[in-house]
N, C-alpha and C. Protein backbone atom coordinates (compact mmCIF):
# COMPACT_ATOMS: atom_id res chain seq x y z
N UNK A 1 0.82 -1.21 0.00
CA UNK A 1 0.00 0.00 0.00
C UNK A 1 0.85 1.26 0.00
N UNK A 2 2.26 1.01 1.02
CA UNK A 2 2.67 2.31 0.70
C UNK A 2 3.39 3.09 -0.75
N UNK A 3 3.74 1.75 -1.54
CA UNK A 3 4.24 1.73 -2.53
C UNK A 3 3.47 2.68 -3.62
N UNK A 4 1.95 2.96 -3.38
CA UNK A 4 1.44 4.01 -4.19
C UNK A 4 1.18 5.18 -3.96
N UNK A 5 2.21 5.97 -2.59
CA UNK A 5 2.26 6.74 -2.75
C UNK A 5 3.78 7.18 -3.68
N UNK A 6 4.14 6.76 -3.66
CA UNK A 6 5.61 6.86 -4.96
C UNK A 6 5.32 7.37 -5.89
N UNK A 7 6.14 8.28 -6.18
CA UNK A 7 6.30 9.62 -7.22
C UNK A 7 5.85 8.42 -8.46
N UNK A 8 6.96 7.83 -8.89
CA UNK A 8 6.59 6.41 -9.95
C UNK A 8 5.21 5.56 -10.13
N UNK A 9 4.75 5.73 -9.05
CA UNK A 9 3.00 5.42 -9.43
C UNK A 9 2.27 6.54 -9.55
N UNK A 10 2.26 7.52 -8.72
CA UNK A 10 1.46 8.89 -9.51
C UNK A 10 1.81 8.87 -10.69
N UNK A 11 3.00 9.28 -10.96
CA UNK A 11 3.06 9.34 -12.62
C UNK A 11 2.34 8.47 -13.59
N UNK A 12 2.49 6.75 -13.12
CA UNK A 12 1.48 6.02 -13.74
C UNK A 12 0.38 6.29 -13.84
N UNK A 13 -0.38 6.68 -12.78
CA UNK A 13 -1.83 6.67 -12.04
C UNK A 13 -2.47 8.50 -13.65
N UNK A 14 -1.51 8.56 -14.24
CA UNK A 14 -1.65 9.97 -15.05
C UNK A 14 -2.46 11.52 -14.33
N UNK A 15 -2.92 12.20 -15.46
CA UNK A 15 -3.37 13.62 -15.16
C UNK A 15 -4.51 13.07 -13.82
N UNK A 16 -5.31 12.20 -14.10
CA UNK A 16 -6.55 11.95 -12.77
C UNK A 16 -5.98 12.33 -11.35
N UNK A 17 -4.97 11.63 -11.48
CA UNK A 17 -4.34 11.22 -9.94
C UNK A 17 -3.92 12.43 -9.60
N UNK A 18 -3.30 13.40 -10.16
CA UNK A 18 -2.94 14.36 -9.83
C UNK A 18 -4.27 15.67 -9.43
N UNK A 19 -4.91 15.13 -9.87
CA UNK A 19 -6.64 16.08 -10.06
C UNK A 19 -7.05 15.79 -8.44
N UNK A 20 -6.69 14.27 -8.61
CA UNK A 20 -7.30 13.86 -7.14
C UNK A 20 -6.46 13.99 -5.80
N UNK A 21 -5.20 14.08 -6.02
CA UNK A 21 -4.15 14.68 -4.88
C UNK A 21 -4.56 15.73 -4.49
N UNK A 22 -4.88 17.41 -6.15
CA UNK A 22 -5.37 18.18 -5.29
C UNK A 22 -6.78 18.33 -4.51
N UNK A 23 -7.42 17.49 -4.70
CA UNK A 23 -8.49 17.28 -3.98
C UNK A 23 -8.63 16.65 -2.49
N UNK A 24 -7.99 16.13 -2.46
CA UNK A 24 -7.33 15.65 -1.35
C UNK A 24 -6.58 17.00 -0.49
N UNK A 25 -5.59 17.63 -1.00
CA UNK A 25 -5.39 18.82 -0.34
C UNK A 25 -6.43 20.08 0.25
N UNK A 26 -6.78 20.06 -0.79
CA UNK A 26 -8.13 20.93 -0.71
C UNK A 26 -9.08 20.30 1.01
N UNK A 27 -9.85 19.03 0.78
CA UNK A 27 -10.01 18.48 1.89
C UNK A 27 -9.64 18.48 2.78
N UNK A 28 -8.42 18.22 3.16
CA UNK A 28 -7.40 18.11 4.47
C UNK A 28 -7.88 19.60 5.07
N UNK A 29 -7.41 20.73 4.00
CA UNK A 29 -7.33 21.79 4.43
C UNK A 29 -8.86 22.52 5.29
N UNK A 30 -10.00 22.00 4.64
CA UNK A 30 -11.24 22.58 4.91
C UNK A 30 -12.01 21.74 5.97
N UNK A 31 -10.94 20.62 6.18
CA UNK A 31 -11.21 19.47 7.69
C UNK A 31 -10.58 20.19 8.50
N UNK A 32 -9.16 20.75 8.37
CA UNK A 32 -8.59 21.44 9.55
C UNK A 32 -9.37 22.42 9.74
N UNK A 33 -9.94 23.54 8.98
CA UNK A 33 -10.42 24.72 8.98
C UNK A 33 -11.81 24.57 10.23
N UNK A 34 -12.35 23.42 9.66
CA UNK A 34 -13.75 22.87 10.47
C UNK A 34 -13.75 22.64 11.63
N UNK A 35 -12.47 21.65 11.94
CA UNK A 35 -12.58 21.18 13.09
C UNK A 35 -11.87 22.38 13.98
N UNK A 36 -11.07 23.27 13.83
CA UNK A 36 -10.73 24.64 14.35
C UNK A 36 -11.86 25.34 14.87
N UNK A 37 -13.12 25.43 13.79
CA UNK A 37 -13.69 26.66 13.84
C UNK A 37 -15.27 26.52 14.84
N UNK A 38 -15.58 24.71 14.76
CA UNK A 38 -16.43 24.59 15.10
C UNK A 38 -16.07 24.13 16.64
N UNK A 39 -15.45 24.64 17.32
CA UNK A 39 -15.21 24.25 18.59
C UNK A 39 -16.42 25.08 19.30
N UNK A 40 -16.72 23.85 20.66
CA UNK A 40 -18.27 24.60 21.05
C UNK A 40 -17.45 25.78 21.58
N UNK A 41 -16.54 26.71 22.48
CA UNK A 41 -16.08 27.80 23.12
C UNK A 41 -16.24 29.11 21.85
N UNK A 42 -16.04 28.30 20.67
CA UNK A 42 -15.96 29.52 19.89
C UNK A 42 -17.36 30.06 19.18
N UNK A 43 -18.24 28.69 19.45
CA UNK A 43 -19.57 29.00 18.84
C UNK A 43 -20.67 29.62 19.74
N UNK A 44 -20.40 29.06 21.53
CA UNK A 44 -21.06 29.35 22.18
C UNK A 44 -20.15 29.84 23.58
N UNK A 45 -20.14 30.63 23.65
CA UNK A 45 -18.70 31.44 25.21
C UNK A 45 -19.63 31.40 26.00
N UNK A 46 -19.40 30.00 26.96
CA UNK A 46 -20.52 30.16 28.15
C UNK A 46 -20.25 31.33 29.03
N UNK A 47 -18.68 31.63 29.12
CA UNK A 47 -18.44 33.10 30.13
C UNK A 47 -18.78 33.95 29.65
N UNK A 48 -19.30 34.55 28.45
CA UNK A 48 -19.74 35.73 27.81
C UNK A 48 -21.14 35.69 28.04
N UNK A 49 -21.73 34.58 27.17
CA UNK A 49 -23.45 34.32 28.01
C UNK A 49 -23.72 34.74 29.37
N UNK A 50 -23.00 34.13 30.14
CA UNK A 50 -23.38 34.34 31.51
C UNK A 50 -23.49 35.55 32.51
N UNK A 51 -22.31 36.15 31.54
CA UNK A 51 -22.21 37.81 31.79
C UNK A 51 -23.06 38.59 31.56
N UNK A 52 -23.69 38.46 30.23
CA UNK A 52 -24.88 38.61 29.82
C UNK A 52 -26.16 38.63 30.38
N UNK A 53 -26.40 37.36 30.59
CA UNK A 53 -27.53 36.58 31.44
C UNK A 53 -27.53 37.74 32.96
N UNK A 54 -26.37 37.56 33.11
CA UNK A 54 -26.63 38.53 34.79
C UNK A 54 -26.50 39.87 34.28
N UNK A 55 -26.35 40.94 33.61
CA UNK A 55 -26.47 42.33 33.42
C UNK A 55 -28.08 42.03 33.11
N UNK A 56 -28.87 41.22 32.26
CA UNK A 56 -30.36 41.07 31.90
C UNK A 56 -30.59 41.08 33.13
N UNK A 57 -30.52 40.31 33.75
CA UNK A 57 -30.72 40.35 35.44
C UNK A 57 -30.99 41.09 36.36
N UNK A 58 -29.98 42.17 36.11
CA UNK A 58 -29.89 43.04 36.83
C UNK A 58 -30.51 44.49 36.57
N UNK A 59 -31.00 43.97 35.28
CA UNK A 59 -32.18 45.39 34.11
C UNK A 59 -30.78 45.98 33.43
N UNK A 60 -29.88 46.20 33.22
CA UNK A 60 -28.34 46.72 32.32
C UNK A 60 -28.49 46.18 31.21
N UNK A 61 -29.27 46.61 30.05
CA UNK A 61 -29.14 46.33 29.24
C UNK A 61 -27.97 46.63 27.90
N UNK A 62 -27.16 47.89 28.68
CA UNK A 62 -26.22 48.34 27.99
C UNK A 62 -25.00 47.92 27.92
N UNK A 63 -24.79 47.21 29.28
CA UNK A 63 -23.68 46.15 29.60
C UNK A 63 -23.28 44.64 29.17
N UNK A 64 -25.02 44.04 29.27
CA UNK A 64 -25.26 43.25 28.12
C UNK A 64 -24.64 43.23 26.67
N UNK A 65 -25.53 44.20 25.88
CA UNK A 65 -25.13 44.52 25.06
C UNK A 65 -23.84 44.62 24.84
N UNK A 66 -22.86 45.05 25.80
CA UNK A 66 -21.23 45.35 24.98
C UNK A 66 -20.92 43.86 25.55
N UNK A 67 -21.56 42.94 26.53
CA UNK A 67 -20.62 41.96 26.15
C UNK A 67 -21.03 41.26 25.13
N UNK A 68 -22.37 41.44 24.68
CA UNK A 68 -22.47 40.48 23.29
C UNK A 68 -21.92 41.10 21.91
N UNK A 69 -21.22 42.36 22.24
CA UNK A 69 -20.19 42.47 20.94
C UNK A 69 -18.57 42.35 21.59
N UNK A 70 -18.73 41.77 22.31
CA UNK A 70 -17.36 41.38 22.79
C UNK A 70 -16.54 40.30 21.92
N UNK A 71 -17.33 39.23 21.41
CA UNK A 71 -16.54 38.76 20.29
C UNK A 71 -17.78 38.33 18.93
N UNK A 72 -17.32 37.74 17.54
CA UNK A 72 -18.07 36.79 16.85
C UNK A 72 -18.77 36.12 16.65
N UNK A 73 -18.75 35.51 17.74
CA UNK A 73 -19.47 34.57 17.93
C UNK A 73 -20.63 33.96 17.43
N UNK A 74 -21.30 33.09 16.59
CA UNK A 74 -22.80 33.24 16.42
C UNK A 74 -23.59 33.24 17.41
N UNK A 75 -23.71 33.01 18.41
CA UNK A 75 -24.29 33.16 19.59
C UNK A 75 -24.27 34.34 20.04
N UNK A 76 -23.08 34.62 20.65
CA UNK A 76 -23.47 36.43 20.53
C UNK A 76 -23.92 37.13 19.22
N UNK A 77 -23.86 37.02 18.34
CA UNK A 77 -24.93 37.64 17.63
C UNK A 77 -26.14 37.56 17.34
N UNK A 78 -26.33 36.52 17.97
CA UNK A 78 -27.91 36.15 18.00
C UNK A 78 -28.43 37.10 19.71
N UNK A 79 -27.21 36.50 20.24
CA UNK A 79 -27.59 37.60 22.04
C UNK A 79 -28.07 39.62 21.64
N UNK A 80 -26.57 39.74 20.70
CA UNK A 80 -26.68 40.88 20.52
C UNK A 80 -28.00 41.64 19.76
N UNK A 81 -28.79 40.48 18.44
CA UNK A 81 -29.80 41.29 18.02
C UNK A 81 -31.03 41.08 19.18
N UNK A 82 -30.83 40.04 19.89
CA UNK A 82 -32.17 39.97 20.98
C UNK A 82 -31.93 41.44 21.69
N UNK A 83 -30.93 41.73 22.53
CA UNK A 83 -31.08 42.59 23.24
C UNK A 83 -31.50 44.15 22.58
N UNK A 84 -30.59 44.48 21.43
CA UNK A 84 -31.03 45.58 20.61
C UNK A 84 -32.62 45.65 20.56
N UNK A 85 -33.09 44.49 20.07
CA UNK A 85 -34.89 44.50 20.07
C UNK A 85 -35.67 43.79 20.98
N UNK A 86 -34.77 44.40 22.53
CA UNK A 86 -35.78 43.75 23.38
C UNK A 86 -37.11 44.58 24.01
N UNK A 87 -37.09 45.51 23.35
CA UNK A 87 -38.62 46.66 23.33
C UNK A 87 -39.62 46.50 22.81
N UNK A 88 -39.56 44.99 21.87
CA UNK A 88 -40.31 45.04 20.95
C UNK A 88 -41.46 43.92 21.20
N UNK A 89 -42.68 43.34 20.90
CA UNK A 89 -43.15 42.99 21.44
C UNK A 89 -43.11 41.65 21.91
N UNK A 90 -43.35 40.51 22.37
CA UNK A 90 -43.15 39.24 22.61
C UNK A 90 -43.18 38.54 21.09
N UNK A 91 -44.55 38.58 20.35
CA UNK A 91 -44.10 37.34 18.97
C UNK A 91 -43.34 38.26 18.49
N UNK A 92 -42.87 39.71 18.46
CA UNK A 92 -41.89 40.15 17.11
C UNK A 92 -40.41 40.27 17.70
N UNK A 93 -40.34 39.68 19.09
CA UNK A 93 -38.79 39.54 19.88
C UNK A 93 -38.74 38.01 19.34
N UNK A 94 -39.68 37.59 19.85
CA UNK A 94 -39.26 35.49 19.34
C UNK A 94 -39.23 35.62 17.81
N UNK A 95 -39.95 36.25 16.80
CA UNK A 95 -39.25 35.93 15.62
C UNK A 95 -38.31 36.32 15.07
N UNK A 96 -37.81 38.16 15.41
CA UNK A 96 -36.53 38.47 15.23
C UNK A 96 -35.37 36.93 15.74
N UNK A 97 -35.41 37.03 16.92
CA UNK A 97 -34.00 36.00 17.40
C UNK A 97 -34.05 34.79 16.94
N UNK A 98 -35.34 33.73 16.45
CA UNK A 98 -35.46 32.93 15.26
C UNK A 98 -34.53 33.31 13.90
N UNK A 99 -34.95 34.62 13.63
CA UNK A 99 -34.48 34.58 12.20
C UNK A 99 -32.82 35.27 12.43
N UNK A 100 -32.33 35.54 13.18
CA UNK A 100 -31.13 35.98 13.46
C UNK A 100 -30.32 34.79 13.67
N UNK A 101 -30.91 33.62 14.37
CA UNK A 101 -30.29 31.87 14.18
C UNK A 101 -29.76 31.49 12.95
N UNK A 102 -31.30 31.90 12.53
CA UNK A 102 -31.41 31.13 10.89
C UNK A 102 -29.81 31.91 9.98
N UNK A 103 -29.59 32.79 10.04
CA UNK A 103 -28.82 34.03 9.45
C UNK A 103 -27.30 32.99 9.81
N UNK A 104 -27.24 32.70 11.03
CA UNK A 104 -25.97 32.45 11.46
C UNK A 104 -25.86 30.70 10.57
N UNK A 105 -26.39 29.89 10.27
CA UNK A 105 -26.74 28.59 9.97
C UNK A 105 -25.67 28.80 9.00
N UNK A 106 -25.08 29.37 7.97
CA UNK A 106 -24.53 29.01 6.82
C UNK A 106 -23.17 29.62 7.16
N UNK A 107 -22.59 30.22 8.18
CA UNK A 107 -21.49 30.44 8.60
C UNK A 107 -20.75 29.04 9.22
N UNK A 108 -21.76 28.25 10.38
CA UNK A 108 -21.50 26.89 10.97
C UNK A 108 -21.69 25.54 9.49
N UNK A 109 -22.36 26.20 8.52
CA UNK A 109 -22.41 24.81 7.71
C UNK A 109 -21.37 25.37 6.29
N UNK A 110 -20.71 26.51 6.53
CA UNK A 110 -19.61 26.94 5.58
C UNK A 110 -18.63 25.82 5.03
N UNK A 111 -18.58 25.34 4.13
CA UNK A 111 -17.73 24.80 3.30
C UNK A 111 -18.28 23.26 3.56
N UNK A 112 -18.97 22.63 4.19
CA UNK A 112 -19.57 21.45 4.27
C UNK A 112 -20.10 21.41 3.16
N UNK A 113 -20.30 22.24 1.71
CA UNK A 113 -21.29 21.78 0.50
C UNK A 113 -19.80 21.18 -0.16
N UNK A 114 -18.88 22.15 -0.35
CA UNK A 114 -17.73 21.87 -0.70
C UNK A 114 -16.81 20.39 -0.67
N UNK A 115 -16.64 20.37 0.62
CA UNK A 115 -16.30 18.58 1.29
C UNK A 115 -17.41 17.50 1.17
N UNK A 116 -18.74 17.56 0.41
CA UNK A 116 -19.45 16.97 -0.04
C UNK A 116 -19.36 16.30 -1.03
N UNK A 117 -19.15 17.70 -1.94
CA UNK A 117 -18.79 17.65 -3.48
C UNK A 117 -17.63 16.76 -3.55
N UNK A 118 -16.62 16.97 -3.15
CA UNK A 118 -15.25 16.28 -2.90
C UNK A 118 -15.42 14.87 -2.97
N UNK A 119 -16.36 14.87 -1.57
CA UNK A 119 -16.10 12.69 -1.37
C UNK A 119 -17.39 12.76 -2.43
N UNK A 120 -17.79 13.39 -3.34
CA UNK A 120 -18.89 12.58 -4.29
C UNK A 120 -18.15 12.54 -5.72
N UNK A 121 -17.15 13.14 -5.73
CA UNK A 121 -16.55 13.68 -7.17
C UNK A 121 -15.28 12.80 -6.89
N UNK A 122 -14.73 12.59 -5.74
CA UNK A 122 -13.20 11.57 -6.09
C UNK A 122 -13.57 9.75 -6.77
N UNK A 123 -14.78 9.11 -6.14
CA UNK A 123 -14.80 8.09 -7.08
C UNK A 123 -15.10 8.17 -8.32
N UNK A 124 -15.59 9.14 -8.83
CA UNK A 124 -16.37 9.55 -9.65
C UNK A 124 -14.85 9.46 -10.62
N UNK A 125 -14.06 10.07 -10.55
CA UNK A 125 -12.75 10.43 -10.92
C UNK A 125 -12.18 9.58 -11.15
N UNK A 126 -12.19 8.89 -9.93
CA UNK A 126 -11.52 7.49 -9.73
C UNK A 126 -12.14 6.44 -10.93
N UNK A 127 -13.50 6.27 -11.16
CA UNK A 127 -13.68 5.75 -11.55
C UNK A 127 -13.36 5.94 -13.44
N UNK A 128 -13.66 7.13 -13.73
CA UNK A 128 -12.95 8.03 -15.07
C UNK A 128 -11.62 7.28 -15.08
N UNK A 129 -10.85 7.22 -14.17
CA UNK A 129 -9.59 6.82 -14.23
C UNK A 129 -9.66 5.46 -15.00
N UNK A 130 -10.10 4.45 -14.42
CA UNK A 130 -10.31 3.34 -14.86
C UNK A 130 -10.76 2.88 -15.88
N UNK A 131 -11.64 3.92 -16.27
CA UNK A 131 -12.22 3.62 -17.83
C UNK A 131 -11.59 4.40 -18.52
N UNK A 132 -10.93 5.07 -18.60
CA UNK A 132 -9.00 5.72 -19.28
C UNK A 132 -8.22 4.53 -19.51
N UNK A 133 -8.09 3.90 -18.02
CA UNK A 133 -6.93 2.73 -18.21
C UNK A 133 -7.49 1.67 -19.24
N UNK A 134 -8.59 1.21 -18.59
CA UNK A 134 -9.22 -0.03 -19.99
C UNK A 134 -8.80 0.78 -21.17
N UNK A 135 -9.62 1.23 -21.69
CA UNK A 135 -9.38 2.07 -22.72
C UNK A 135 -8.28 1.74 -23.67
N UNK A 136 -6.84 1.95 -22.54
CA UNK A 136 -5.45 2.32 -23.26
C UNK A 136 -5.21 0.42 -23.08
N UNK A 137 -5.94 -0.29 -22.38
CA UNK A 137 -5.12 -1.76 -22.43
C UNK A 137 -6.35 -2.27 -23.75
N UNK A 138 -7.25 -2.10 -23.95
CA UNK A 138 -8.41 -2.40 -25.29
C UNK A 138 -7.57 -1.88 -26.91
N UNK A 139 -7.18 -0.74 -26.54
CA UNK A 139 -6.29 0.12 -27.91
C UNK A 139 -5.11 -1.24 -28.36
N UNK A 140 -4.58 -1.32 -27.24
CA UNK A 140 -3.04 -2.02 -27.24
C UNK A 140 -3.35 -3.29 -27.73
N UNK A 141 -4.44 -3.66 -27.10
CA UNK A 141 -4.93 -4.99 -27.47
C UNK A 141 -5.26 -5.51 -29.23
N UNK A 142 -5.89 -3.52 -29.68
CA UNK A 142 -6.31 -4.00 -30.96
C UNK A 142 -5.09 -3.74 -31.71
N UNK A 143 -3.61 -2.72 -31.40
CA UNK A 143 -3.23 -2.38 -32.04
C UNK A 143 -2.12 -3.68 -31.86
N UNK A 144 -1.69 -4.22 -30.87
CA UNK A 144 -0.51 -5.15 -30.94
C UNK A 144 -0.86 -6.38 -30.21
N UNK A 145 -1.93 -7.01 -30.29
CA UNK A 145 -3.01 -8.12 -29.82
C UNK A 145 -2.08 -8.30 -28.08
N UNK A 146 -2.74 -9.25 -27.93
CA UNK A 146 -2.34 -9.54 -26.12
C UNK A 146 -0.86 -10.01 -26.09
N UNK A 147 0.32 -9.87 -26.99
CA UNK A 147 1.55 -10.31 -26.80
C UNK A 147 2.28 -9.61 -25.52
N UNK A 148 1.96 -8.52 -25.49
CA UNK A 148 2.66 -7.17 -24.97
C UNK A 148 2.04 -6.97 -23.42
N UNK A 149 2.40 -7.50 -22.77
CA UNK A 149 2.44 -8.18 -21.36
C UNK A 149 2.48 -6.82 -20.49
N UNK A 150 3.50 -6.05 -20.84
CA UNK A 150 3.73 -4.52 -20.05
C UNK A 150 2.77 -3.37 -20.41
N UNK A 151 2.63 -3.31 -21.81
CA UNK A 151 1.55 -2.06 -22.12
C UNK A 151 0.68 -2.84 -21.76
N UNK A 152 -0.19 -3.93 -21.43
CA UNK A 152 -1.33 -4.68 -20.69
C UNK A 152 -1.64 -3.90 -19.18
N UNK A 153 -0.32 -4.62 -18.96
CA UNK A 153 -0.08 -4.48 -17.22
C UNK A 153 -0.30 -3.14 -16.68
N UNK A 154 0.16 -2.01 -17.53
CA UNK A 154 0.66 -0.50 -17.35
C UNK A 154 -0.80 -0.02 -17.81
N UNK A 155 -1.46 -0.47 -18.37
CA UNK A 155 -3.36 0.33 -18.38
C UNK A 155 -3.88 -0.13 -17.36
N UNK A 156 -4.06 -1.66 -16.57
CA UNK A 156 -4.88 -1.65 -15.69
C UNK A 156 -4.17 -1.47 -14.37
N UNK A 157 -2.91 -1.20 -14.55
CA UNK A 157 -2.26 -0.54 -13.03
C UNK A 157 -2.81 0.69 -13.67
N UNK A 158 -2.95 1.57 -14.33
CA UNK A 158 -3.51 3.02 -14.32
C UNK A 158 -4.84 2.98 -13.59
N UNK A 159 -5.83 2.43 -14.61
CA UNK A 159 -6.52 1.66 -13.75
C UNK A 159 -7.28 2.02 -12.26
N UNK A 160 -6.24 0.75 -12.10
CA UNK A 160 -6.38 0.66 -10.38
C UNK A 160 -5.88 2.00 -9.65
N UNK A 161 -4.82 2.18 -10.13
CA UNK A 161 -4.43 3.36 -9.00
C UNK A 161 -5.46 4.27 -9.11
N UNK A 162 -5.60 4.51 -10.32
CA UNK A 162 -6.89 6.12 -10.03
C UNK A 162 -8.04 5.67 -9.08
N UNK A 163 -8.42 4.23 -9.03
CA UNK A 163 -9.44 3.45 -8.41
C UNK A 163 -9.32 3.89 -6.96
N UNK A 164 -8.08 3.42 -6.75
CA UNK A 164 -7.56 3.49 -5.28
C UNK A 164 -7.56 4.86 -4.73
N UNK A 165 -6.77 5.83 -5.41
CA UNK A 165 -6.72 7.51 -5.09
C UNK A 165 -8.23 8.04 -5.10
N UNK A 166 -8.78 7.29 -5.57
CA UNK A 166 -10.73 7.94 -5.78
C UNK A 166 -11.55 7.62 -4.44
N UNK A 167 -11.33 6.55 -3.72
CA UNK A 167 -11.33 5.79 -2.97
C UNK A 167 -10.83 6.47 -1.49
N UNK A 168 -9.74 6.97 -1.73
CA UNK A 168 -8.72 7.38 -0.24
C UNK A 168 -9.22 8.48 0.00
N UNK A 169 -9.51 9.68 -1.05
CA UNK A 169 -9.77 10.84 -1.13
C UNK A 169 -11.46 10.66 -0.40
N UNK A 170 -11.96 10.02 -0.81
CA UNK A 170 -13.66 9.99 -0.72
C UNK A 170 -13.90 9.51 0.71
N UNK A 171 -13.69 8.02 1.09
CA UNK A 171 -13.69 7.77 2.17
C UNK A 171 -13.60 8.81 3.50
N UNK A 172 -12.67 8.93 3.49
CA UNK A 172 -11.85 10.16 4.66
C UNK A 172 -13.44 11.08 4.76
N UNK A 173 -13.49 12.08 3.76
CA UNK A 173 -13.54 13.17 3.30
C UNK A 173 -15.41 12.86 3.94
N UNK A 174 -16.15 11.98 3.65
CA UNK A 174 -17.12 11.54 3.67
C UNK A 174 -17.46 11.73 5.29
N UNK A 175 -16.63 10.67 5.54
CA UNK A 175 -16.84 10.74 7.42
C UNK A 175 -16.61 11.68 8.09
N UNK A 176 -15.92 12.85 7.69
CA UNK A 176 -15.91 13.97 8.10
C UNK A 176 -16.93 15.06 8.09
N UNK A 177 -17.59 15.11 6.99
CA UNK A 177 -18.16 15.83 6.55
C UNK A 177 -19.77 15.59 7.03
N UNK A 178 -20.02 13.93 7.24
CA UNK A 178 -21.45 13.50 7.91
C UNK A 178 -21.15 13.70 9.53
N UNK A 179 -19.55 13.82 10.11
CA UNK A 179 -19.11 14.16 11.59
C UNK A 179 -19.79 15.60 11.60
N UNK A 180 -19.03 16.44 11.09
CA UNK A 180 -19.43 18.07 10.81
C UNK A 180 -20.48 18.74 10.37
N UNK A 181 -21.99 17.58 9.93
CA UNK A 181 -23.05 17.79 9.87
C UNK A 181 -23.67 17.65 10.78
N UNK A 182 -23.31 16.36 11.63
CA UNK A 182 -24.12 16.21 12.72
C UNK A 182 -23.79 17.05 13.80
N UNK A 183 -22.23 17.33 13.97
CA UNK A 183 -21.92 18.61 15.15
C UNK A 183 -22.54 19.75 14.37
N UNK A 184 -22.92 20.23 13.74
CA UNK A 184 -23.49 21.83 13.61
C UNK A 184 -25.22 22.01 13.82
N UNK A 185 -25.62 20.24 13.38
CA UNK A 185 -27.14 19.96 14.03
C UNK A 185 -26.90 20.04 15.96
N UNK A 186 -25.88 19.54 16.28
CA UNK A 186 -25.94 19.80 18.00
C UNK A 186 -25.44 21.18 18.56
N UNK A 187 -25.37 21.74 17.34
CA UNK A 187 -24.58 23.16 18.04
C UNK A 187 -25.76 23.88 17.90
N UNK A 188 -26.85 24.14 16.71
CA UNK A 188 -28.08 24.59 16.47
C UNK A 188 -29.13 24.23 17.28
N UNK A 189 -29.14 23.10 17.91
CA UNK A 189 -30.08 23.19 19.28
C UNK A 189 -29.51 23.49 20.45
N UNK A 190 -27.99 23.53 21.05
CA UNK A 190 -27.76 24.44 21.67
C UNK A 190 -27.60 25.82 21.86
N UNK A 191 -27.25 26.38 20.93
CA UNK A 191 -28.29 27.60 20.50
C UNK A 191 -29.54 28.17 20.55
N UNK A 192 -30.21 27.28 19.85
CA UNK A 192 -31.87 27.48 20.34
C UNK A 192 -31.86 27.57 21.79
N UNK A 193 -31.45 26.52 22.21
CA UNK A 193 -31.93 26.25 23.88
C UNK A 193 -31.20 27.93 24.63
N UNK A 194 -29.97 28.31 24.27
CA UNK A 194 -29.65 29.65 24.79
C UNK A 194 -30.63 30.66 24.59
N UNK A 195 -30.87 30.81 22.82
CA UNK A 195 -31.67 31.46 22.37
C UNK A 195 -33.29 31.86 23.52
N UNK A 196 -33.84 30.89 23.74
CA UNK A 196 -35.24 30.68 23.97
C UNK A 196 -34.74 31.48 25.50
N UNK A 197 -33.65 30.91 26.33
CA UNK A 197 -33.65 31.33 27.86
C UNK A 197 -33.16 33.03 27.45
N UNK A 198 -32.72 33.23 26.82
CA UNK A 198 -32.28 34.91 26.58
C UNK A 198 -33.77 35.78 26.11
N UNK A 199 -35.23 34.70 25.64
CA UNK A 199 -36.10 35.26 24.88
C UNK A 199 -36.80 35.44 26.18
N UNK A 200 -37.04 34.34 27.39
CA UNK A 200 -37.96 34.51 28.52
C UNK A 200 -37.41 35.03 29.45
N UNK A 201 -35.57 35.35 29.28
CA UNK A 201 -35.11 37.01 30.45
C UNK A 201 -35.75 38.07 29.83
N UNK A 202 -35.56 38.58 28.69
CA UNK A 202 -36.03 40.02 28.23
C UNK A 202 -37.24 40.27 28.26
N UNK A 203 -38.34 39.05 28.28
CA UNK A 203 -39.52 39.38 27.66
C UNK A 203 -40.14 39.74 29.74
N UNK A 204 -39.44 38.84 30.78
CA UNK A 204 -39.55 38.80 32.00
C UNK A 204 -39.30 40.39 32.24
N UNK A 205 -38.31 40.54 31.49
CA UNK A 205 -37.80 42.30 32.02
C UNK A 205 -38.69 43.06 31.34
């Protein structure tokens, strides 16, 4: 197995393999990016909430307010438009901070269409590969019948390797990406659940 990562089998493996390396890079890179970005501290700052939570508390709504622009957060920005429109009436405070959720949803599911595409497009590739390689061992076949043992051998190792690189790329890329769907579904009902207790302090005040 390790033998195909060798400069000498990419080269075999032709233009595919190289299509699919950078795809593979690409991936790696937007798995690190994910698993960085979706950490619960950065999505949800229970010490910032809480700071929050007690200035509501205490009727300070202005103190509130600067800690929910204290950082990024989607959560604080969902804190921050509640409090801005907490004058407003009960259903038009619960649907503002509804739709201020909704707003944040494609920041937490950012580049997950991307790493989709990826593990659906490397076998896909992979498989292109393979029907390249037949291809070039069918040609050989008609042009210098089955004597020729190496141009045989050298289409369905093309072949395979693109098979294999279609395969490595996808796999990985797949389980990550159904991991990073299901954490941004558990980060969106923890949210809500903040959401709703920030909707029955203000509406209390």
């Amino acid at each position: 197995m390790i033998s195909i990562f060798q400069a000498e089998t990419i080269a075999q493996g032709g233009p595919i393999v190289l299509i699919l390396i950078g795809c593979s890079i690409i991936s790696v890179a937007l798995i690190l990016e994910r698993m960085y970005y979706l950490k619960p501290k950065k999505i949800i700052c229970l010490k910032d909430l809480q700071a929050i939570e007690s200035e509501i508390e205490r009727g300070d709504l202005k103190k509130a307010l600067a800690f929910s622009r204290s950082n990024n957060s989607p959560m604080m920005k969902v804190a921050e438009v509640a409090i801005l429109n907490a004058d407003k009436p009960k259903a038009d405070l619960k649907m503002i901070i509804e739709e201020s959720g909704r707003l944040e949803v494609p920041r937490l599911e950012h580049y997950l269409s991307t790493l989709h595409t990826i593990a659906v497009v490397s076998p896909l590739l992979g498989l292109l590969g393979t029907v390249l390689g037949m291809i070039h061992v069918f040609d050989a076949i008609v042009t210098q019948g089955t004597g020729n043992n190496q141009l045989l051998a050298g289409g369905i190792s093309e072949a395979m390797i693109t098979t294999a690189f279609g395969l490595m790329v996808a796999i990985p890329t797949l389980v990550f990406t159904n991991y990073f769907t299901k954490k941004v579904d558990l980060i969106l009902v923890e949210m809500e659940r903040h959401s709703l207790y920030l909707y029955e302090m203000l509406t209390a005040k």
